[in-house]
C-alpha atoms as a PDB file:
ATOM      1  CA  UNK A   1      10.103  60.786  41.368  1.00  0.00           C
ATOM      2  CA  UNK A   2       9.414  58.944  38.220  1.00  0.00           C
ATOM      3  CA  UNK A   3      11.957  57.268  36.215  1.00  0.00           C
ATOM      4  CA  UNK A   4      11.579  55.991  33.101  1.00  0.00           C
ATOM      5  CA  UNK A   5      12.873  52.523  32.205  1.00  0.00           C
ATOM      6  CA  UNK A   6      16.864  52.320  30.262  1.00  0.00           C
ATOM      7  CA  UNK A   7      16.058  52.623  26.054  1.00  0.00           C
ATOM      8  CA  UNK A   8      17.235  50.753  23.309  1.00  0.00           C
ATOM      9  CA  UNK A   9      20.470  52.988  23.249  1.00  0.00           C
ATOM     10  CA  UNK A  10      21.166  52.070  26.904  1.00  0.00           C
ATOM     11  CA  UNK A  11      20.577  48.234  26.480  1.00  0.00           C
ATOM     12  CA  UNK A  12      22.451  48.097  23.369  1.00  0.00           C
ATOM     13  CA  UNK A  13      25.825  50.079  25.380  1.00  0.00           C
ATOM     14  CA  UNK A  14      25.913  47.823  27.540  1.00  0.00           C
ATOM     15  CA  UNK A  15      25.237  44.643  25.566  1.00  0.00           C
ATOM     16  CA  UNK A  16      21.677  43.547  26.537  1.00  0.00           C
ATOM     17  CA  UNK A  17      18.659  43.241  25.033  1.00  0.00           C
ATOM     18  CA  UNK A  18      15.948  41.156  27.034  1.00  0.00           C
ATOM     19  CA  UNK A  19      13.190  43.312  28.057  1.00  0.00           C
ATOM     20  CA  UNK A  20      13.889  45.322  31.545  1.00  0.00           C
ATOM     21  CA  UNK A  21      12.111  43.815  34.336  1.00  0.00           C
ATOM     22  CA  UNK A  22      11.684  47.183  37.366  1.00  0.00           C
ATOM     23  CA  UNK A  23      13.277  45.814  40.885  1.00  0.00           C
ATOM     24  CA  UNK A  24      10.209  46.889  43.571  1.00  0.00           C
ATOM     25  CA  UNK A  25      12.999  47.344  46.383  1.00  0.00           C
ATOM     26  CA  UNK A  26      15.656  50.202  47.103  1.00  0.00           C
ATOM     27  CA  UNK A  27      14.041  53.379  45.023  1.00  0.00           C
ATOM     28  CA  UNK A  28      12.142  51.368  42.784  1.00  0.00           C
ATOM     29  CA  UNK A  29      14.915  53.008  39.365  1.00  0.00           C
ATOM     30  CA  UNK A  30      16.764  49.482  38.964  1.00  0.00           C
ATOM     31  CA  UNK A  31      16.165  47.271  36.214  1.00  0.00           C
ATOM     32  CA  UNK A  32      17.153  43.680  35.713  1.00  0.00           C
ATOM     33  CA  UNK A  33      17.947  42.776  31.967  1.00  0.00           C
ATOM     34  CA  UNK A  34      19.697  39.899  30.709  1.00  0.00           C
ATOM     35  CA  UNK A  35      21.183  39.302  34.945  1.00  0.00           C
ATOM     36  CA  UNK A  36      22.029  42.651  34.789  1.00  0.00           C
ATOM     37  CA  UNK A  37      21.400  45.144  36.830  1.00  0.00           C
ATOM     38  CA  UNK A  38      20.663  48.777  34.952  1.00  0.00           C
ATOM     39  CA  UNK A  39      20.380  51.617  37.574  1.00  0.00           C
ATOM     40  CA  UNK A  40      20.343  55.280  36.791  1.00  0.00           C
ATOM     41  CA  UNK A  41      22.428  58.092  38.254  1.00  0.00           C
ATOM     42  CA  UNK A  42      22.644  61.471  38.758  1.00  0.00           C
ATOM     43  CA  UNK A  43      25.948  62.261  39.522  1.00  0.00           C
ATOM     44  CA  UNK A  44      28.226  60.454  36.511  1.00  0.00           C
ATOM     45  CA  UNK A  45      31.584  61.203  38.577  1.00  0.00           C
ATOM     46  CA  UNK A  46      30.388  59.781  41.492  1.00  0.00           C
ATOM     47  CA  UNK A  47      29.255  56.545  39.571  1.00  0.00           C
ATOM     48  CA  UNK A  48      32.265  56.465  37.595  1.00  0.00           C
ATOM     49  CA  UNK A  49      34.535  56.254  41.178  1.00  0.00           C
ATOM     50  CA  UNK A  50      32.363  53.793  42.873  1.00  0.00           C
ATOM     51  CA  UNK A  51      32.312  51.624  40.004  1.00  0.00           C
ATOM     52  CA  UNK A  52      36.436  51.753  38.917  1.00  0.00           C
ATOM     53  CA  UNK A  53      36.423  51.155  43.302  1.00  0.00           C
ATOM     54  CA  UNK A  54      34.276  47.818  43.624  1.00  0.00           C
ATOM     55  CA  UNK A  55      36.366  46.837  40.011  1.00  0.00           C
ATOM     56  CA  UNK A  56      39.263  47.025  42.199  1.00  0.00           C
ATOM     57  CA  UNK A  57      37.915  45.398  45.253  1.00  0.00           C
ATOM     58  CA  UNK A  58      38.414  41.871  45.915  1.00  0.00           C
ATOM     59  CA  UNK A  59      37.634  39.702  49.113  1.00  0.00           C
ATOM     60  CA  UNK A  60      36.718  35.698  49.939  1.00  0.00           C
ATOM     61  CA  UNK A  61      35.173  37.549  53.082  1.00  0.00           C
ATOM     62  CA  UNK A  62      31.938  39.221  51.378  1.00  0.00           C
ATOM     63  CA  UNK A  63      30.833  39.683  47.915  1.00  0.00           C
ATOM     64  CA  UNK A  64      29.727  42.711  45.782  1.00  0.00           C
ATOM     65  CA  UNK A  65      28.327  43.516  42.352  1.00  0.00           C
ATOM     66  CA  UNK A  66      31.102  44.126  40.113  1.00  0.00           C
ATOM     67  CA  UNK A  67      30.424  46.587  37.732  1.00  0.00           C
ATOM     68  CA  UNK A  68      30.043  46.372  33.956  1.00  0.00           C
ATOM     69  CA  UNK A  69      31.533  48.619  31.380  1.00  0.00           C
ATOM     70  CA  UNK A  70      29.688  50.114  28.482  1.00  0.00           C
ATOM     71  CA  UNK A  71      30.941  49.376  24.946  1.00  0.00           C
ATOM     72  CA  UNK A  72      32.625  52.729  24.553  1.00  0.00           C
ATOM     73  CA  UNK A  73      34.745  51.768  27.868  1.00  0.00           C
ATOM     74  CA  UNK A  74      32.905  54.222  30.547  1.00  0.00           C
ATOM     75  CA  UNK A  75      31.427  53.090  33.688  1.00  0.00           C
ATOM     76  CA  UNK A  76      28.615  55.259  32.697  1.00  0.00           C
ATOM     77  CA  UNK A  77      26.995  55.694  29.657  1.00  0.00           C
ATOM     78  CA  UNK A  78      23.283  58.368  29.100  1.00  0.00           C
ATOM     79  CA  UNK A  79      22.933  58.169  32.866  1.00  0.00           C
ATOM     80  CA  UNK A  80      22.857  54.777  33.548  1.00  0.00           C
ATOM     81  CA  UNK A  81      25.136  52.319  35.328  1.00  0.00           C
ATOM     82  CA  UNK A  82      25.639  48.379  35.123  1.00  0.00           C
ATOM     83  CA  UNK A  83      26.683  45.760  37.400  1.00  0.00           C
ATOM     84  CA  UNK A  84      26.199  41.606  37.381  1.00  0.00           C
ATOM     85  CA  UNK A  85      22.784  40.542  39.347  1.00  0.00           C
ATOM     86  CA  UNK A  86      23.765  38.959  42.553  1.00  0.00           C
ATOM     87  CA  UNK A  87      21.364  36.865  44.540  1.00  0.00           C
ATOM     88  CA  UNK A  88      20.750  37.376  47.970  1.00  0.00           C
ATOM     89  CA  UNK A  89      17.920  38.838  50.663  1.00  0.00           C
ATOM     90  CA  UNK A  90      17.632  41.450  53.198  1.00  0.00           C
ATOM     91  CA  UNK A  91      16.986  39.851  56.591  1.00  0.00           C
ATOM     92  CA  UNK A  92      15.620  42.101  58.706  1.00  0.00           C
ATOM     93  CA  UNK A  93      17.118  42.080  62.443  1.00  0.00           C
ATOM     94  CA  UNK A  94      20.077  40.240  61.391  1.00  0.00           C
ATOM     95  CA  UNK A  95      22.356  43.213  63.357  1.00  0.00           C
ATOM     96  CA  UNK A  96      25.119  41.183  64.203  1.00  0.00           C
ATOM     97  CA  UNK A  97      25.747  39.846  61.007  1.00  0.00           C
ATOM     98  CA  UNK A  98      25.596  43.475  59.210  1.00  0.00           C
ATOM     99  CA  UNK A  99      28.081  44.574  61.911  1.00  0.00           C
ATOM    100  CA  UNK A 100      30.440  41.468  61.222  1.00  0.00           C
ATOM    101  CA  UNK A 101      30.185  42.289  57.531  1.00  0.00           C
ATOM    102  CA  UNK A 102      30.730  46.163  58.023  1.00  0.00           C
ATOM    103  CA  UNK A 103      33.663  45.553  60.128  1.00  0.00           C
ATOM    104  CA  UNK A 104      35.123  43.034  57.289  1.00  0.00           C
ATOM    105  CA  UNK A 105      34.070  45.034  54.655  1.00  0.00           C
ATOM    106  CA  UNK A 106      35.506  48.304  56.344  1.00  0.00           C
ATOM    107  CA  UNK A 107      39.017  47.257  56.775  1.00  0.00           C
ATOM    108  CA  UNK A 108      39.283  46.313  52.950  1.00  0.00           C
ATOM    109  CA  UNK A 109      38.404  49.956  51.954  1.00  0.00           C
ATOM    110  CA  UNK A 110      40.536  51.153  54.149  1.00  0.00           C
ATOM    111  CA  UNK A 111      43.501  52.936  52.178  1.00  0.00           C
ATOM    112  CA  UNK A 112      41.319  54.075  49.512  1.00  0.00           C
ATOM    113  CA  UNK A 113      42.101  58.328  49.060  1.00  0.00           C
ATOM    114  CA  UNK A 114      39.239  60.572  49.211  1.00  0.00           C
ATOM    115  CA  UNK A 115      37.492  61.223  46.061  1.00  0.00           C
ATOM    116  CA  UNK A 116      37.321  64.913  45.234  1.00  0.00           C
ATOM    117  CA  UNK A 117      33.638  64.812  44.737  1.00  0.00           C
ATOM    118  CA  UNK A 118      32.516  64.318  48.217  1.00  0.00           C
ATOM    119  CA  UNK A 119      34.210  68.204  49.194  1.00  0.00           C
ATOM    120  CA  UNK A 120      31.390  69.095  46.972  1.00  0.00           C
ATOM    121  CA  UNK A 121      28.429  66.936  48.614  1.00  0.00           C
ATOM    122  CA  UNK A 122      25.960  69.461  49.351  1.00  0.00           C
ATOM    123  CA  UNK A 123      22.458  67.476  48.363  1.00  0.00           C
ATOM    124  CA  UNK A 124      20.052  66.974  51.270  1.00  0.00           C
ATOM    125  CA  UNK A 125      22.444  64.123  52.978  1.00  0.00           C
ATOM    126  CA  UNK A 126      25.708  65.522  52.073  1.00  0.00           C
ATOM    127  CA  UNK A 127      24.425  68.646  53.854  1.00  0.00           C
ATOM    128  CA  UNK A 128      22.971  66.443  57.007  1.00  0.00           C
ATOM    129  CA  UNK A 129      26.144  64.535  57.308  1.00  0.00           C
ATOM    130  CA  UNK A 130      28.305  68.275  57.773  1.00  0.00           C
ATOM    131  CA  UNK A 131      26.013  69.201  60.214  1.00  0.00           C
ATOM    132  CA  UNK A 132      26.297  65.756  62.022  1.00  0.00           C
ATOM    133  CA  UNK A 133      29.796  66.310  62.268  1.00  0.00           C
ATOM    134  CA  UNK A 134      29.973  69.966  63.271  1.00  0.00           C
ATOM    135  CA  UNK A 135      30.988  71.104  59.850  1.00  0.00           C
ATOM    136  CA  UNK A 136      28.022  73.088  59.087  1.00  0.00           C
ATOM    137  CA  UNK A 137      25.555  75.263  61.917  1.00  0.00           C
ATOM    138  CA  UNK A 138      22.966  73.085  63.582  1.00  0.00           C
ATOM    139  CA  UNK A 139      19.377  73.972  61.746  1.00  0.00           C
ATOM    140  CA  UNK A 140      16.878  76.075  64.158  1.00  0.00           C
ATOM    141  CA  UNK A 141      13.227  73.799  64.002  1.00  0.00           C
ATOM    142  CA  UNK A 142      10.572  73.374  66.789  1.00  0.00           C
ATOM    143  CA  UNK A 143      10.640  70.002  66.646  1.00  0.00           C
ATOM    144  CA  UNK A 144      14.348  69.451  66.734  1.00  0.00           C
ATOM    145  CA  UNK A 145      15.548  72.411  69.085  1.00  0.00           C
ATOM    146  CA  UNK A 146      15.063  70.281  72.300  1.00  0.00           C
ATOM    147  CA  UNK A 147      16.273  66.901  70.517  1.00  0.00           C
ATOM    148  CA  UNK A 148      19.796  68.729  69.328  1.00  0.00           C
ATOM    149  CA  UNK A 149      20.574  70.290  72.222  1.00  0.00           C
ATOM    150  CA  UNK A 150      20.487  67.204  74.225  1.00  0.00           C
ATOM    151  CA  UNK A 151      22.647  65.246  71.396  1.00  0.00           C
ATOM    152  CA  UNK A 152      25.047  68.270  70.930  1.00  0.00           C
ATOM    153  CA  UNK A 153      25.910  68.740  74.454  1.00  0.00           C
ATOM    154  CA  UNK A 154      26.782  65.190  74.626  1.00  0.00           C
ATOM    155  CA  UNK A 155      29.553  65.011  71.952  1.00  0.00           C
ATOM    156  CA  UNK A 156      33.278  65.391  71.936  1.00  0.00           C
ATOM    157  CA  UNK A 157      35.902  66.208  69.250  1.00  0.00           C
ATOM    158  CA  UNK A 158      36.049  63.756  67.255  1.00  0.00           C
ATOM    159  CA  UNK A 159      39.413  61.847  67.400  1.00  0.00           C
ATOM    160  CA  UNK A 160      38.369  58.846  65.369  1.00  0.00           C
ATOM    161  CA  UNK A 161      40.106  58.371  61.490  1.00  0.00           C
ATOM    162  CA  UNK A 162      38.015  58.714  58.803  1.00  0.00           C
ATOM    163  CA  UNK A 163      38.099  57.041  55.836  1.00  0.00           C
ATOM    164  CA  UNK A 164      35.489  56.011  52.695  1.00  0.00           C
ATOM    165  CA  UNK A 165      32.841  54.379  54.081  1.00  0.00           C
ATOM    166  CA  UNK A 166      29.756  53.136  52.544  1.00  0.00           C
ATOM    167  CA  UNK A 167      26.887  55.343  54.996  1.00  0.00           C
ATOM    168  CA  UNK A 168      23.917  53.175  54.264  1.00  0.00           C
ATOM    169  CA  UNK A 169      24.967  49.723  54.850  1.00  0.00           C
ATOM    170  CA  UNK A 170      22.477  48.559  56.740  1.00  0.00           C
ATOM    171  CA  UNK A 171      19.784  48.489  54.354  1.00  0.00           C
ATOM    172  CA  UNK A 172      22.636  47.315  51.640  1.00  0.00           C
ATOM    173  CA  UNK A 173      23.378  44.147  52.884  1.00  0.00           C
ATOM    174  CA  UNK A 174      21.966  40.855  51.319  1.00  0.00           C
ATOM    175  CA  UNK A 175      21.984  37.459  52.419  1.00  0.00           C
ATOM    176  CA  UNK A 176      22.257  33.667  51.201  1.00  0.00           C
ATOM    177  CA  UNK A 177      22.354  30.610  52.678  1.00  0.00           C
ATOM    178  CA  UNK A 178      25.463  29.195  50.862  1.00  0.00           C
ATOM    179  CA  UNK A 179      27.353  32.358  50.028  1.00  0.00           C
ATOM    180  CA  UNK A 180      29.220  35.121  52.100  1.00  0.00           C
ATOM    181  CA  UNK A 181      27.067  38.318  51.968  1.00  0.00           C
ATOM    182  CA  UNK A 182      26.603  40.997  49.754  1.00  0.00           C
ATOM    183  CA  UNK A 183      27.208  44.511  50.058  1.00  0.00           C
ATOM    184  CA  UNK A 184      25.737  46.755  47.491  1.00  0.00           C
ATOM    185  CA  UNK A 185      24.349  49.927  46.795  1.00  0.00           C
ATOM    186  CA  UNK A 186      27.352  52.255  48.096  1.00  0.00           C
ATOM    187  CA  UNK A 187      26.694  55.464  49.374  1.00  0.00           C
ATOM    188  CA  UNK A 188      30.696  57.212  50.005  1.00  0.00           C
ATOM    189  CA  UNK A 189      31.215  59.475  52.889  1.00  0.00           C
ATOM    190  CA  UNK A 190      34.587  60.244  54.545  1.00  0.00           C
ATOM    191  CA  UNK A 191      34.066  59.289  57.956  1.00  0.00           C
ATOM    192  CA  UNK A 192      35.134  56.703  60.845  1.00  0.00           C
ATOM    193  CA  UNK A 193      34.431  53.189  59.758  1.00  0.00           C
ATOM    194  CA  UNK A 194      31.994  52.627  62.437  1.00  0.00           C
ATOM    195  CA  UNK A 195      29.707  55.181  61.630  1.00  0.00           C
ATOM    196  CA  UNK A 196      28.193  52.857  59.231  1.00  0.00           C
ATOM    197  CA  UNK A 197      27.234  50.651  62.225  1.00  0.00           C
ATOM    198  CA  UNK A 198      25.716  53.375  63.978  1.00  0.00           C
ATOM    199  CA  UNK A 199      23.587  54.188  61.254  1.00  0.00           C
ATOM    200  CA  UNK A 200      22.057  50.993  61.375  1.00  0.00           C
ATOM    201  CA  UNK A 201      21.747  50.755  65.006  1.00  0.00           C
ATOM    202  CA  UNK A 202      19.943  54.029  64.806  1.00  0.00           C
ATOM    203  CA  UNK A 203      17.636  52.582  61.469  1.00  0.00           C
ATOM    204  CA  UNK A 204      17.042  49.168  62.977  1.00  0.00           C
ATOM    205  CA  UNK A 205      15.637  51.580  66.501  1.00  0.00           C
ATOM    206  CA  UNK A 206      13.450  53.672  64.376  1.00  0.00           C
ATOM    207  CA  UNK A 207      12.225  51.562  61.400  1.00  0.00           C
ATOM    208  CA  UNK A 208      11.989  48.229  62.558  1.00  0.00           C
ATOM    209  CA  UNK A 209      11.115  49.003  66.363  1.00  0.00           C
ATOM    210  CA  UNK A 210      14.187  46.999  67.412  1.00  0.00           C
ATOM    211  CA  UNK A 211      15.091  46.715  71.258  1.00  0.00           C
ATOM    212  CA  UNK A 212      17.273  49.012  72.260  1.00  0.00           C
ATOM    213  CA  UNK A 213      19.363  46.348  73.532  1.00  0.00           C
ATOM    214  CA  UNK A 214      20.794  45.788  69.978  1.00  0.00           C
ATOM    215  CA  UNK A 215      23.268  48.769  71.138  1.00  0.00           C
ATOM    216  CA  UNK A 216      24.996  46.248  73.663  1.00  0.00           C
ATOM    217  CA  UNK A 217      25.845  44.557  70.225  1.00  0.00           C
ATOM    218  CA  UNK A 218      28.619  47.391  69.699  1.00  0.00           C
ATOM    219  CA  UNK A 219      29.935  47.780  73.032  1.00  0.00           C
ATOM    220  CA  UNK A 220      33.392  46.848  71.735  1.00  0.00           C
ATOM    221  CA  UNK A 221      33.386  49.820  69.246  1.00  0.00           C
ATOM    222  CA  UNK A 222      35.813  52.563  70.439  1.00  0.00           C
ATOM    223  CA  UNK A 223      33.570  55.811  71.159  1.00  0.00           C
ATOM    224  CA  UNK A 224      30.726  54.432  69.684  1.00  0.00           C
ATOM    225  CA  UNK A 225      28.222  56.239  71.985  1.00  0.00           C
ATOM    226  CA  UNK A 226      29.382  59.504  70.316  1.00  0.00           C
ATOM    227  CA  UNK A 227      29.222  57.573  66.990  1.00  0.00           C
ATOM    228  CA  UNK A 228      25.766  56.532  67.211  1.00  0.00           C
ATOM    229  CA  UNK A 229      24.503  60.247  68.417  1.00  0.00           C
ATOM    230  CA  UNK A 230      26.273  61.772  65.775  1.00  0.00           C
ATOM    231  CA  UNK A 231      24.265  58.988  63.307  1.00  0.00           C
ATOM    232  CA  UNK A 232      20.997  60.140  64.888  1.00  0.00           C
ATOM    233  CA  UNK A 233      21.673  63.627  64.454  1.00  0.00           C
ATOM    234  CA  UNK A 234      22.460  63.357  60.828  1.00  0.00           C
ATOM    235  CA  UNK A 235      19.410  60.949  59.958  1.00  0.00           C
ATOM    236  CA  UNK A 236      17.066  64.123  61.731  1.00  0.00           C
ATOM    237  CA  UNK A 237      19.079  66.452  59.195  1.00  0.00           C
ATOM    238  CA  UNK A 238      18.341  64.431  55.964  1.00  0.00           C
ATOM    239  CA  UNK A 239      14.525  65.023  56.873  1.00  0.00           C
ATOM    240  CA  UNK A 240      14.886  69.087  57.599  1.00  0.00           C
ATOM    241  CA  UNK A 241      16.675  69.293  54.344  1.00  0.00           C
ATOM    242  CA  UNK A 242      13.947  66.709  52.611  1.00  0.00           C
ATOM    243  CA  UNK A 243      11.760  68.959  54.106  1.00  0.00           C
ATOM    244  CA  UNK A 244      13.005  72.313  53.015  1.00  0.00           C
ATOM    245  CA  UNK A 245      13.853  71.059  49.507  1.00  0.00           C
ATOM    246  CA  UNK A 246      11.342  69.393  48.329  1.00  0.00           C
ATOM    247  CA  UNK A 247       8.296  71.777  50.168  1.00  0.00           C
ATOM    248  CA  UNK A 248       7.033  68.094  51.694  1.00  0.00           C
ATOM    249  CA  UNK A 249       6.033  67.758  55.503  1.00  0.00           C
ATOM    250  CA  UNK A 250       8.486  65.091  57.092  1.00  0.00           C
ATOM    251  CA  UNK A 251       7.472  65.995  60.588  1.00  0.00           C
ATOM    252  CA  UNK A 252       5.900  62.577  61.343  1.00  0.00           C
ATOM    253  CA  UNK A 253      10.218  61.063  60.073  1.00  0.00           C
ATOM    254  CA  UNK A 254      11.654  63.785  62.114  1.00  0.00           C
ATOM    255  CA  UNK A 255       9.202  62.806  65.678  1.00  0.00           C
ATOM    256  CA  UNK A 256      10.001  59.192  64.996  1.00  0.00           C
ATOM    257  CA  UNK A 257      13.974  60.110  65.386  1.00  0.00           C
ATOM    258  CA  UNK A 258      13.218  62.911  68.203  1.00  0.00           C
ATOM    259  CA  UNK A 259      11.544  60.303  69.682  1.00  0.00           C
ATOM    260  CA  UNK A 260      14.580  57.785  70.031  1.00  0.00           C
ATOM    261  CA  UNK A 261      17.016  60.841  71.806  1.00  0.00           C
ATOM    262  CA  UNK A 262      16.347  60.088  75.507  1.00  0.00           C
ATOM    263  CA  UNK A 263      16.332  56.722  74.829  1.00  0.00           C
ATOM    264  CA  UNK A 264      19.845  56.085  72.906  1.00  0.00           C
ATOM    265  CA  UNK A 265      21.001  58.737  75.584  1.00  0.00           C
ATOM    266  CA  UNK A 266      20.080  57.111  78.502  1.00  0.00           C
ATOM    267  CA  UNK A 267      21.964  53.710  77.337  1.00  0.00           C
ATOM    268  CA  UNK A 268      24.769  54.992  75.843  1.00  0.00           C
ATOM    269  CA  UNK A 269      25.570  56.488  79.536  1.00  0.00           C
ATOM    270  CA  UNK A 270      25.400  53.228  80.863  1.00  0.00           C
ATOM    271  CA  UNK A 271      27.712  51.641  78.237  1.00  0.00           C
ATOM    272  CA  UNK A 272      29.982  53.978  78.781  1.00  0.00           C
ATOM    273  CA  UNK A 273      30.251  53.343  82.456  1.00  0.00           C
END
């Protein structure tokens, strides 16, 4: 989807007026002005509460954007959201870092009530993560009939606590050589703290053809083999709603998860043992 760059209105509100440079990574709608960081939204309540949340959140552990208010004192203002550049790099395969900083970064969000909003999540991963979770019927598809039965027959009840999470850390971590990392880009969900990990165990065995070894890395995590199916089953989902939504083929996103099901069952078994 294209997005057109912040206007003169937007730049003024939030008191910059250098000409926006487009960021290539994430979704391609963030713009860098004056080292700031201008990024639309589409849901204003949601980017009001994660903004008046990070505003609030303080650590010497990891670091995070803070967020800048518009002149008229909102968090949001036409759309569009600010926060201070921070540098820093992905570093692909760096798992045990990311699960160091999720734990860390975790515990301080821990406390934090459930926003209101997120009973009302029903876009394409809101929808996913219900399903994940047994919240909402498993979807009937050819090429995920075979894939959920095997994950659904192997979960329990969940006795785990949930709490705000952010659900797409991995990808949301950045690193520097001199500095404690960065977490940006929060996605909320209500859910254990360690699901985030298991989303990026299950991201790091599908995107980046890691070794499914990097699973031993969370061995330590209390019921994180029914974690980290539960993670695959709602990363299928997000694709069957893409899919249905948007009237695009995702079939080659959904095999490349199918594909992983034997796999993360077969060693989370073992684990468990």
């Amino acid at each position: 989807m294209k997005h057109n760059s912040p206007d003169i209105c937007v730049l003024k509100a939030f008191g910059v007026s250098g000409k926006p440079v487009r960021f290539t990574g994430g979704q391609g709608t963030s713009y860098l002005v004056d080292n700031i960081v201008l990024k639309p939204t589409s849901n204003s309540i949601e980017a009001s509460w994660i903004a008046n949340m990070y505003n609030n959140l303080n650590s010497d552990k990891f670091r995070i954007a803070k967020p800048i208010r518009a002149k008229n004192n909102s968090w949001v203002f036409n759309k569009w959201t600010a926060n201070k550049f921070i540098k820093g790099k992905h570093k692909e395969g760096n798992y045990l870092e990311i699960i160091k900083v999720s734990k860390i970064f975790h515990k301080a969000l821990l406390g934090i009530p459930k926003p209101a909003f997120l009973n009302n999540n029903n876009d394409a991963w809101g929808i996913a993560d219900k399903i994940a979770w047994g919240e909402l019927p498993v979807p009937k598809n050819r090429l995920t009939n075979e894939a959920f039965k095997k994950i659904f027959n192997n979960l329990n009840s969940n006795k785990l606590p949930n709490q705000i999470i952010h659900g797409d850390i991995g990808g949301n971590v950045l690193f520097d050589s001199k500095l404690v990392p960065t977490v940006i880009d929060f996605c909320p969900y209500w859910r254990p703290a360690n699901f985030a990990i298991a989303i990026t165990i299950i991201d790091g065995l599908v995107w980046q053809n890691a070794h499914k070894l990097i699973i031993d890395l969370c061995k330590d995590i209390k019921d994180f083999d029914q974690l980290l199916l539960r993670a695959l089953a709602r990363r299928i989902c997000e694709y069957l709603e893409h899919q249905k939504n948007n009237n695009k083929d995702y079939s080659e996103d959904i095999i490349k998860h199918t594909n992983i099901v034997d796999t993360v069952i077969e060693k989370i078994k073992k684990l468990s043992k």
